[in-house]
N, C-alpha and C. Protein backbone atom coordinates (compact mmCIF):
# COMPACT_ATOMS: atom_id res chain seq x y z
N UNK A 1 -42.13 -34.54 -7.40
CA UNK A 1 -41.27 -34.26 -6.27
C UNK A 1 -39.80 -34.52 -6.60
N UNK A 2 -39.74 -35.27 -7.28
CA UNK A 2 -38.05 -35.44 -7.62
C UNK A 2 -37.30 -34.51 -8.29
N UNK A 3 -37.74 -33.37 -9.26
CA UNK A 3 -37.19 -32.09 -9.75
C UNK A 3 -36.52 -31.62 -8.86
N UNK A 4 -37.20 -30.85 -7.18
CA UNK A 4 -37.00 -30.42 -6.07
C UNK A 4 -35.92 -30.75 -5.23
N UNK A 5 -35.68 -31.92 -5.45
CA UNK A 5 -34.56 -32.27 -4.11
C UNK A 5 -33.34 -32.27 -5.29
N UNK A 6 -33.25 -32.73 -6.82
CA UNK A 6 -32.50 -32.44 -7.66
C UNK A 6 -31.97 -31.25 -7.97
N UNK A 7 -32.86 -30.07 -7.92
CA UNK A 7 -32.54 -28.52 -8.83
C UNK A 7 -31.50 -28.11 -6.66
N UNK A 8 -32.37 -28.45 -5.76
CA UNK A 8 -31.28 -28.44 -4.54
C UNK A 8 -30.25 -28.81 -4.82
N UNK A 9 -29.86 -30.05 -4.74
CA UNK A 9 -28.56 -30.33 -4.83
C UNK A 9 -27.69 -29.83 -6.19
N UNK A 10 -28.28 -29.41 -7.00
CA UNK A 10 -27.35 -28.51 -7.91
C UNK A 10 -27.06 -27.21 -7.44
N UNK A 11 -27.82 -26.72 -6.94
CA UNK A 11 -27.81 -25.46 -6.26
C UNK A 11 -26.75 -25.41 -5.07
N UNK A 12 -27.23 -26.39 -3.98
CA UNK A 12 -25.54 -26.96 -2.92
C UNK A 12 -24.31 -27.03 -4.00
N UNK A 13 -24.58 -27.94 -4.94
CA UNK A 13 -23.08 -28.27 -5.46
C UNK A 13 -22.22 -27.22 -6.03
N UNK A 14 -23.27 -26.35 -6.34
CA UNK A 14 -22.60 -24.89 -7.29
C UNK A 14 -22.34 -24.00 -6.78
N UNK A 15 -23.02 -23.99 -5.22
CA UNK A 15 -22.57 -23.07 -4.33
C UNK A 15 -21.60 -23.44 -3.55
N UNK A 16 -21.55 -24.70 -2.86
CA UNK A 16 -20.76 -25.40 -1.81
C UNK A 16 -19.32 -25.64 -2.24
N UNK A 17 -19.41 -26.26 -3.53
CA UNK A 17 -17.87 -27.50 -3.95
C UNK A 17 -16.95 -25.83 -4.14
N UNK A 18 -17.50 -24.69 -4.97
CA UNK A 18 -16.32 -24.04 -5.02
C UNK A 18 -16.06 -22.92 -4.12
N UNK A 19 -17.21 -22.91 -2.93
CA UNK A 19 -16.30 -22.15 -1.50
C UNK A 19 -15.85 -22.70 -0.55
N UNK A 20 -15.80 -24.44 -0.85
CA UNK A 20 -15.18 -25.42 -0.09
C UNK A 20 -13.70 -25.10 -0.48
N UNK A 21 -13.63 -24.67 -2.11
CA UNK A 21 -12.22 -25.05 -2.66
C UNK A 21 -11.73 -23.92 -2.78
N UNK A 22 -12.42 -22.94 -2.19
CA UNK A 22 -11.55 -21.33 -1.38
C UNK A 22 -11.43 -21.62 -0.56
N UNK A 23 -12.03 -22.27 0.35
CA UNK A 23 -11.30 -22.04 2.00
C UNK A 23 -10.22 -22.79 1.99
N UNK A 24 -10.11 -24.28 1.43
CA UNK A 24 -8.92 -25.36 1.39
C UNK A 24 -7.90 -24.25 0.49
N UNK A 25 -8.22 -23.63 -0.19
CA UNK A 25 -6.58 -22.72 -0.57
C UNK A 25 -6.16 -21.62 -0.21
N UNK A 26 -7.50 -20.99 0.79
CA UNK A 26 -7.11 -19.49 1.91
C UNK A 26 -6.51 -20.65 2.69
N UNK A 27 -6.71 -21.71 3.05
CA UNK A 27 -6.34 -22.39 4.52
C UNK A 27 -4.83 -22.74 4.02
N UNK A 28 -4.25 -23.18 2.64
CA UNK A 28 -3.33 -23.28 2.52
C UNK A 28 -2.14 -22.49 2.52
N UNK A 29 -2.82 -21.47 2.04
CA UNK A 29 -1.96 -19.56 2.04
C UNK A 29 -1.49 -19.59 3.06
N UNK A 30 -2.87 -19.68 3.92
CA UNK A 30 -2.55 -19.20 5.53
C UNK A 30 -1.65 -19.77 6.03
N UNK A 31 -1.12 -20.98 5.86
CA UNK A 31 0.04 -22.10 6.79
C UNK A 31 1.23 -21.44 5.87
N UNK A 32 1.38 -20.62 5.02
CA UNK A 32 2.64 -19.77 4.73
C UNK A 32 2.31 -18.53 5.21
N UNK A 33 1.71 -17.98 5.23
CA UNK A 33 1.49 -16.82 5.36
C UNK A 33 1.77 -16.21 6.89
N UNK A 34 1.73 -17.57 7.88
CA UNK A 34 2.09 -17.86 9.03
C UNK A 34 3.73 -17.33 9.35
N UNK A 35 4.69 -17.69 8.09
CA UNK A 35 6.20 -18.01 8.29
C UNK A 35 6.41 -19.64 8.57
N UNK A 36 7.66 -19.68 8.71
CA UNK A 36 7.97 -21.42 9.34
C UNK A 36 8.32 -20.53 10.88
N UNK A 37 8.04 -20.37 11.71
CA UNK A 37 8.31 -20.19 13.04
C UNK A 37 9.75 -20.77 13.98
N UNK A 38 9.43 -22.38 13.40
CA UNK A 38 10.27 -23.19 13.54
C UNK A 38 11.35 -23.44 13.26
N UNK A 39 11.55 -23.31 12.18
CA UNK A 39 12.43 -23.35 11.08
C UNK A 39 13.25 -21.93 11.97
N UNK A 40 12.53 -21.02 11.22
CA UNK A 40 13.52 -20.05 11.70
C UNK A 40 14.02 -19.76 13.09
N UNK A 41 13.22 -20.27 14.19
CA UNK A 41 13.75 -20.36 15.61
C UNK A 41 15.06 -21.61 15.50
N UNK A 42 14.89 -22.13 14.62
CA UNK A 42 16.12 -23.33 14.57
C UNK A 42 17.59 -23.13 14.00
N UNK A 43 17.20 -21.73 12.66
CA UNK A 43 18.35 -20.91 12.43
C UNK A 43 18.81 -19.94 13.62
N UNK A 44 18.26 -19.27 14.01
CA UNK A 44 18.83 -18.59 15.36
C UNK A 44 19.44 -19.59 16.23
N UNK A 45 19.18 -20.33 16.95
CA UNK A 45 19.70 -21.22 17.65
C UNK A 45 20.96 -21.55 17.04
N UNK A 46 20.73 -21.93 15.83
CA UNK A 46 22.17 -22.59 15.46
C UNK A 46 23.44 -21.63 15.12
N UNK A 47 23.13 -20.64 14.59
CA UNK A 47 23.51 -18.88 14.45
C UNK A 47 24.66 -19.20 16.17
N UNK A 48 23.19 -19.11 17.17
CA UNK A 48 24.01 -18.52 18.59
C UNK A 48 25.08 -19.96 18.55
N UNK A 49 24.67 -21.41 18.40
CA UNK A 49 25.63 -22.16 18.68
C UNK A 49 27.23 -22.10 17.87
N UNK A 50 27.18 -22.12 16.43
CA UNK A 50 28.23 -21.37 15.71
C UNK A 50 29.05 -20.12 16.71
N UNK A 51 28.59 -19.03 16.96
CA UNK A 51 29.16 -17.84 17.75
C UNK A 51 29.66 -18.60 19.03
N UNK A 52 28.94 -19.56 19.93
CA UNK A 52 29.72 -20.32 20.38
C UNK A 52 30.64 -20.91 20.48
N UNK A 53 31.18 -21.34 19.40
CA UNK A 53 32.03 -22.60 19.11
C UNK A 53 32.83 -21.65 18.61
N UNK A 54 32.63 -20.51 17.60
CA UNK A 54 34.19 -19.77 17.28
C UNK A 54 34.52 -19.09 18.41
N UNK A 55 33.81 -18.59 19.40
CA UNK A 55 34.41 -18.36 20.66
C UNK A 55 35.16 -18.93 22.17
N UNK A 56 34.95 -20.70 21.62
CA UNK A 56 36.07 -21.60 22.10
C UNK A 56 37.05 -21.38 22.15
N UNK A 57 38.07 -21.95 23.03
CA UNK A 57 39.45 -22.23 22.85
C UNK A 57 39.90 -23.42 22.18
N UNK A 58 40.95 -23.36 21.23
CA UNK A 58 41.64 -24.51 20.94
C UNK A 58 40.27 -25.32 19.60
N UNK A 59 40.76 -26.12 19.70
CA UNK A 59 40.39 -26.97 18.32
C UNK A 59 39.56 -28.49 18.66
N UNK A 60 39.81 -28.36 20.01
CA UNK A 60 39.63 -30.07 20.54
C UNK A 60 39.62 -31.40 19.78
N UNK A 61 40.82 -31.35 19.18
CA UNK A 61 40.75 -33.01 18.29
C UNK A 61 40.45 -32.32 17.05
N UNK A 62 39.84 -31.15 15.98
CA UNK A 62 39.29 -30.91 14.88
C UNK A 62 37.97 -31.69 15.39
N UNK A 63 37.72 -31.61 16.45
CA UNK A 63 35.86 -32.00 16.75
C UNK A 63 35.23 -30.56 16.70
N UNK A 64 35.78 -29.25 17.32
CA UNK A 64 35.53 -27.92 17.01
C UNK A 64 34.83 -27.57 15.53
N UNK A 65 36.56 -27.89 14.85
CA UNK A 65 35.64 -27.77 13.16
C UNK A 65 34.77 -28.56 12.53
N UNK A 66 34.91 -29.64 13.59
CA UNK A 66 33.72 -30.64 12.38
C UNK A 66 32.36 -30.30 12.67
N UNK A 67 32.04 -29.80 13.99
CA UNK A 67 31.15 -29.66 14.57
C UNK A 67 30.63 -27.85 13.72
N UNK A 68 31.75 -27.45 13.42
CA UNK A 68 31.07 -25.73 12.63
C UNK A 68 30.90 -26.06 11.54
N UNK A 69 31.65 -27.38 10.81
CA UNK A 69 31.04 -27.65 9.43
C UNK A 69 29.78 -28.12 9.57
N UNK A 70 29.44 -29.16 10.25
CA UNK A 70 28.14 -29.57 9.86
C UNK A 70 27.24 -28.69 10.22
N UNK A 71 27.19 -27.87 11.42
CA UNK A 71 25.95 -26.51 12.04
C UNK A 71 26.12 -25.53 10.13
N UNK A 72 26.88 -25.42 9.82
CA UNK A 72 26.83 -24.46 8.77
C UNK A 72 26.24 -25.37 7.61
N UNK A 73 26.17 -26.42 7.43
CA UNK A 73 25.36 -27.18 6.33
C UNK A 73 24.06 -27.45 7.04
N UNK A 74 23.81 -27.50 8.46
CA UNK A 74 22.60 -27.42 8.80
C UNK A 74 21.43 -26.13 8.65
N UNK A 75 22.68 -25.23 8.73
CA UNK A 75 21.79 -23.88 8.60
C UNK A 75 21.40 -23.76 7.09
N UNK A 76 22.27 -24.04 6.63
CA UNK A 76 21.76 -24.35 4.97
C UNK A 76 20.65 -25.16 4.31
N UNK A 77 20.56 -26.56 5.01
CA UNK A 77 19.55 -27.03 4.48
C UNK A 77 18.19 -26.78 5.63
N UNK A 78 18.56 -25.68 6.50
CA UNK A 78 17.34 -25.77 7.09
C UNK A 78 16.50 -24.79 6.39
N UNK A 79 17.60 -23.60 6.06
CA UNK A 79 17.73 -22.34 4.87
C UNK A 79 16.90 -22.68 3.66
N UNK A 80 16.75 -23.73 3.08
CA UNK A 80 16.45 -24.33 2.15
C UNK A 80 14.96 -24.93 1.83
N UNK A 81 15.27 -25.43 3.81
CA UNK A 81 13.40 -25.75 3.48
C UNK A 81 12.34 -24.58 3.57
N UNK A 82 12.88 -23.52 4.50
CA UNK A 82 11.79 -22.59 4.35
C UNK A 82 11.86 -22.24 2.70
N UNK A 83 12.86 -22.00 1.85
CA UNK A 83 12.66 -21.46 0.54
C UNK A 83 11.85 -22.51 0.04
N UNK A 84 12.14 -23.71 -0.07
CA UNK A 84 10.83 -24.67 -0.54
C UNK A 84 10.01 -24.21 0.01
N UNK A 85 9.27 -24.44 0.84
CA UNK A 85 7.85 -24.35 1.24
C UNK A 85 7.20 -22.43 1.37
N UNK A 86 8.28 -21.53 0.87
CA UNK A 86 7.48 -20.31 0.50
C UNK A 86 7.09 -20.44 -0.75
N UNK A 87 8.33 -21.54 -1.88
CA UNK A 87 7.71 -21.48 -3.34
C UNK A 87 6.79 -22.24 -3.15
N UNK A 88 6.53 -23.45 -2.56
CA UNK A 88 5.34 -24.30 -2.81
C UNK A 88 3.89 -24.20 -2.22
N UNK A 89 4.12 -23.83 -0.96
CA UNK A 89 2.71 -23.23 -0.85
C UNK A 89 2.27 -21.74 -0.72
């Protein structure tokens, strides 16, 4: 009786372990394959807030520009993570 439950579990392991380790890397595709949603709803937003702010009046203190410098380094490194995470997963 012990052959039987052995030649099984080789049979599970040879079938199971490597369509376990397709779905864990279709499942990984898939969370790119998705887009970042987020990400990019967070560039638009910041897009419309920029068009905002150059459509101010006046400069208020250089709080105006400090405030378009940093939205434009934000859009950049937000820019940045979607390019990471299309090369990485």
């Amino acid at each position: 009786m012990t052959p039987r439950p052995r030649r099984l579990s080789v049979r599970v392991l040879t079938f199971v372990l490597p369509l376990a380790l397709v779905a864990t890397a279709a499942f990984k595709a898939g969370a790119y394959v998705q887009g970042q949603p987020h990400m990019e709803a967070a560039i638009a937003a910041m897009n419309t807030a920029m068009d905002h702010l150059k459509q101010a009046t006046e400069d208020k203190g250089g709080h105006k520009a400090k405030a378009m410098m940093h939205l434009k380094e934000a859009i950049a490194q937000t820019q940045a993570g979607i390019d990471y995470a299309k090369a990485n997963h």
